[in-house]
N, C-alpha and C. Protein backbone atom coordinates (compact mmCIF):
# COMPACT_ATOMS: atom_id res chain seq x y z
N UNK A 1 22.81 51.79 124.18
CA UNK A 1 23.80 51.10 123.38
C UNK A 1 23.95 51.75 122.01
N UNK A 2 22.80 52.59 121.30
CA UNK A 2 22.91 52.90 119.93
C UNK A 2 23.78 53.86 120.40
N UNK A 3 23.74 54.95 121.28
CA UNK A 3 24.80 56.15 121.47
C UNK A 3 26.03 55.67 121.56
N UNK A 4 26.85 54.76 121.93
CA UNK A 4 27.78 54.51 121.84
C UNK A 4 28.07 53.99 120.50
N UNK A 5 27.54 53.04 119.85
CA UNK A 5 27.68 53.28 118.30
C UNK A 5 27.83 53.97 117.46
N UNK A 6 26.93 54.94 117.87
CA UNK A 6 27.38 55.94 116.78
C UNK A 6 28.09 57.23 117.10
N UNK A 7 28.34 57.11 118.54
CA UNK A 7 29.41 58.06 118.79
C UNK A 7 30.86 57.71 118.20
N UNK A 8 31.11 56.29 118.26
CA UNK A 8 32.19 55.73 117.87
C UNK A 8 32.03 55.80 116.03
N UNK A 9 31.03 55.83 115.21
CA UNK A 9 31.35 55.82 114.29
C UNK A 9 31.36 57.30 114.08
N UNK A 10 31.06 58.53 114.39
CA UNK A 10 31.46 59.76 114.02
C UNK A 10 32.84 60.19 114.44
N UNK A 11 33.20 59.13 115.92
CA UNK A 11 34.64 59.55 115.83
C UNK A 11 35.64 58.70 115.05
N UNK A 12 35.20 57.96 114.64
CA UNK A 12 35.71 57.11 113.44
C UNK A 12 36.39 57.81 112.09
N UNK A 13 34.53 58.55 111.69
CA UNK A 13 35.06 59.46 110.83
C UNK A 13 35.46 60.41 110.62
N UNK A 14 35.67 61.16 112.17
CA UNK A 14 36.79 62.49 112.21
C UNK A 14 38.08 62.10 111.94
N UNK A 15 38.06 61.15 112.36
CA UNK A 15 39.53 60.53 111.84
C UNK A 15 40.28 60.33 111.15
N UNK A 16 39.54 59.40 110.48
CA UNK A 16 39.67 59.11 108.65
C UNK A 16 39.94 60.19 107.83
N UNK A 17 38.68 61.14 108.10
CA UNK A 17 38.77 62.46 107.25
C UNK A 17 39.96 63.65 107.74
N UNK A 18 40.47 63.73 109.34
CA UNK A 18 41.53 64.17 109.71
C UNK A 18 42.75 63.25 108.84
N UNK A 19 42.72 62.21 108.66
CA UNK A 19 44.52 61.24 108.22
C UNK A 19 44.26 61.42 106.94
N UNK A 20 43.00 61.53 106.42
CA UNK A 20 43.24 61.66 104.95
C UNK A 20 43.73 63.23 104.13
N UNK A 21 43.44 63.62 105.44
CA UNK A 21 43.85 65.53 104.55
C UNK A 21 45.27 66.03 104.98
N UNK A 22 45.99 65.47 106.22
CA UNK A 22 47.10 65.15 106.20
C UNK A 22 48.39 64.43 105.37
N UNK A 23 47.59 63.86 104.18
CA UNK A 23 48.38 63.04 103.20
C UNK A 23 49.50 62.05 103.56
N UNK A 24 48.16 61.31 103.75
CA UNK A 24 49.01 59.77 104.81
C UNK A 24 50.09 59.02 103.80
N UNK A 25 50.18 59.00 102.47
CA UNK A 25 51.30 58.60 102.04
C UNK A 25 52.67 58.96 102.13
N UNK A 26 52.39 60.53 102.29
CA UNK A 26 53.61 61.20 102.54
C UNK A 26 54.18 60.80 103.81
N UNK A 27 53.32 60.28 104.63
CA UNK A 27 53.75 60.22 106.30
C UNK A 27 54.06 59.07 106.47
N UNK A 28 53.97 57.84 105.22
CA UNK A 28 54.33 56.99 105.31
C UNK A 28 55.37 56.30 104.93
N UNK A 29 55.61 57.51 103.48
CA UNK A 29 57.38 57.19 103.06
C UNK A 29 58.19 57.51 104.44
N UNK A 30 57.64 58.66 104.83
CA UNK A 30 58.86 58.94 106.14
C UNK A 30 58.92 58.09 107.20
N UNK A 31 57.79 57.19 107.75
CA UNK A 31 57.92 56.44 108.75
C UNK A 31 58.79 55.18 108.18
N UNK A 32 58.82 54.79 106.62
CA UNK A 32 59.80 53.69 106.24
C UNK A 32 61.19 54.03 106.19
N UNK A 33 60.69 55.43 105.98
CA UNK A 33 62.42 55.98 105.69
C UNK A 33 62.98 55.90 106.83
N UNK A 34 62.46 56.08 108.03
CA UNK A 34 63.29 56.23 109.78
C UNK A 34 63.40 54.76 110.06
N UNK A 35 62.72 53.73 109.19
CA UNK A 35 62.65 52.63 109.84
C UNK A 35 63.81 51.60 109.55
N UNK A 36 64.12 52.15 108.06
CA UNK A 36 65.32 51.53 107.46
C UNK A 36 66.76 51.96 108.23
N UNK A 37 66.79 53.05 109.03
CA UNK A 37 67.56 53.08 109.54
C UNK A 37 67.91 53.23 111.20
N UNK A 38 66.65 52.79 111.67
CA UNK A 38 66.17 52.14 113.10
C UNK A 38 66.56 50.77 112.77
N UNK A 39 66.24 50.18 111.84
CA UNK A 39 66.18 48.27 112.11
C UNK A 39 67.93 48.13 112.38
N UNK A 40 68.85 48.47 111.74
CA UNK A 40 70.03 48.04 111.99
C UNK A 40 70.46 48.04 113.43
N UNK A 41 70.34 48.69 114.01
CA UNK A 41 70.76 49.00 115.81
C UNK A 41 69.95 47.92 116.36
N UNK A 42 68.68 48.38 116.01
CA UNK A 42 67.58 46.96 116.71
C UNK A 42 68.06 46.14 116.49
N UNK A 43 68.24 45.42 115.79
CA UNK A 43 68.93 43.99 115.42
C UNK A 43 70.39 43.74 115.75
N UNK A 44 70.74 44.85 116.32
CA UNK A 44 72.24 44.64 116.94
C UNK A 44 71.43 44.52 118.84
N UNK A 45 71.01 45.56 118.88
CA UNK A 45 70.38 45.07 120.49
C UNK A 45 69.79 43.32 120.34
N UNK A 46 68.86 43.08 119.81
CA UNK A 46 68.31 42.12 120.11
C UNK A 46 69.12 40.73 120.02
N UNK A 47 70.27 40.59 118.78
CA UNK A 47 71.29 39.86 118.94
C UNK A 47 71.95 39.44 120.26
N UNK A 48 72.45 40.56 120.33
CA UNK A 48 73.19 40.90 121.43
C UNK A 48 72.40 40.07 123.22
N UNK A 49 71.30 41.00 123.63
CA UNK A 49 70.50 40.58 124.06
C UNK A 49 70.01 39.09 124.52
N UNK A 50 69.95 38.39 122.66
CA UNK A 50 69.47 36.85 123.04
C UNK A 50 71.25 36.20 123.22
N UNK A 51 71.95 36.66 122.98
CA UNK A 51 73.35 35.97 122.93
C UNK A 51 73.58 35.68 124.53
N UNK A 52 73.09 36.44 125.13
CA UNK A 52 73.40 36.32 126.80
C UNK A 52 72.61 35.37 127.36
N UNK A 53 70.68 35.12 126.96
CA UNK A 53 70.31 34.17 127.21
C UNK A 53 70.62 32.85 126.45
N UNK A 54 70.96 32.74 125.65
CA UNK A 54 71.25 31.78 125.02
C UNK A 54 72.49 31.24 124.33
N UNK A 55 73.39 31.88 125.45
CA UNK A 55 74.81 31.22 125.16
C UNK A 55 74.85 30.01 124.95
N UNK A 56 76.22 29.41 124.35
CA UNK A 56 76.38 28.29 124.72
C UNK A 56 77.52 27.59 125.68
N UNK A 57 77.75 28.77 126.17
CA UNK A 57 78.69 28.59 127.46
C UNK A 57 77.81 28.71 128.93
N UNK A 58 78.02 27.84 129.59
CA UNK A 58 76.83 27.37 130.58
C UNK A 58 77.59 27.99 131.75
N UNK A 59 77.33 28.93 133.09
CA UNK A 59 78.59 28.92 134.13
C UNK A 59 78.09 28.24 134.81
């Protein structure tokens, strides 16, 4: 059981120390930046979408 512990915490910290030298802020303006202009469509699908289940025209 300890080997799996601490295998998981060294791959823990390859991790960390891999996202941190990548400069995760930078990667994070860009994931908001794609997101601001992903949400508009989404929210036209999902409208759309619940409008069919939840008409209020019954056939």
């Amino acid at each position: 059981m300890k080997f799996r512990f601490e295998s998981l915490k060294i791959a823990l910290k390859t991790a960390l120390k891999e996202w941190w030298t990548k400069d995760p802020f930078k990667e994070s303006a860009v994931i908001a930046y794609y997101a601001i202009f992903a949400l508009p469509g989404l929210l036209v699908v999902i409208v759309s979408v619940a409008g069919i289940f939840f008409s209020a025209k019954r056939r």
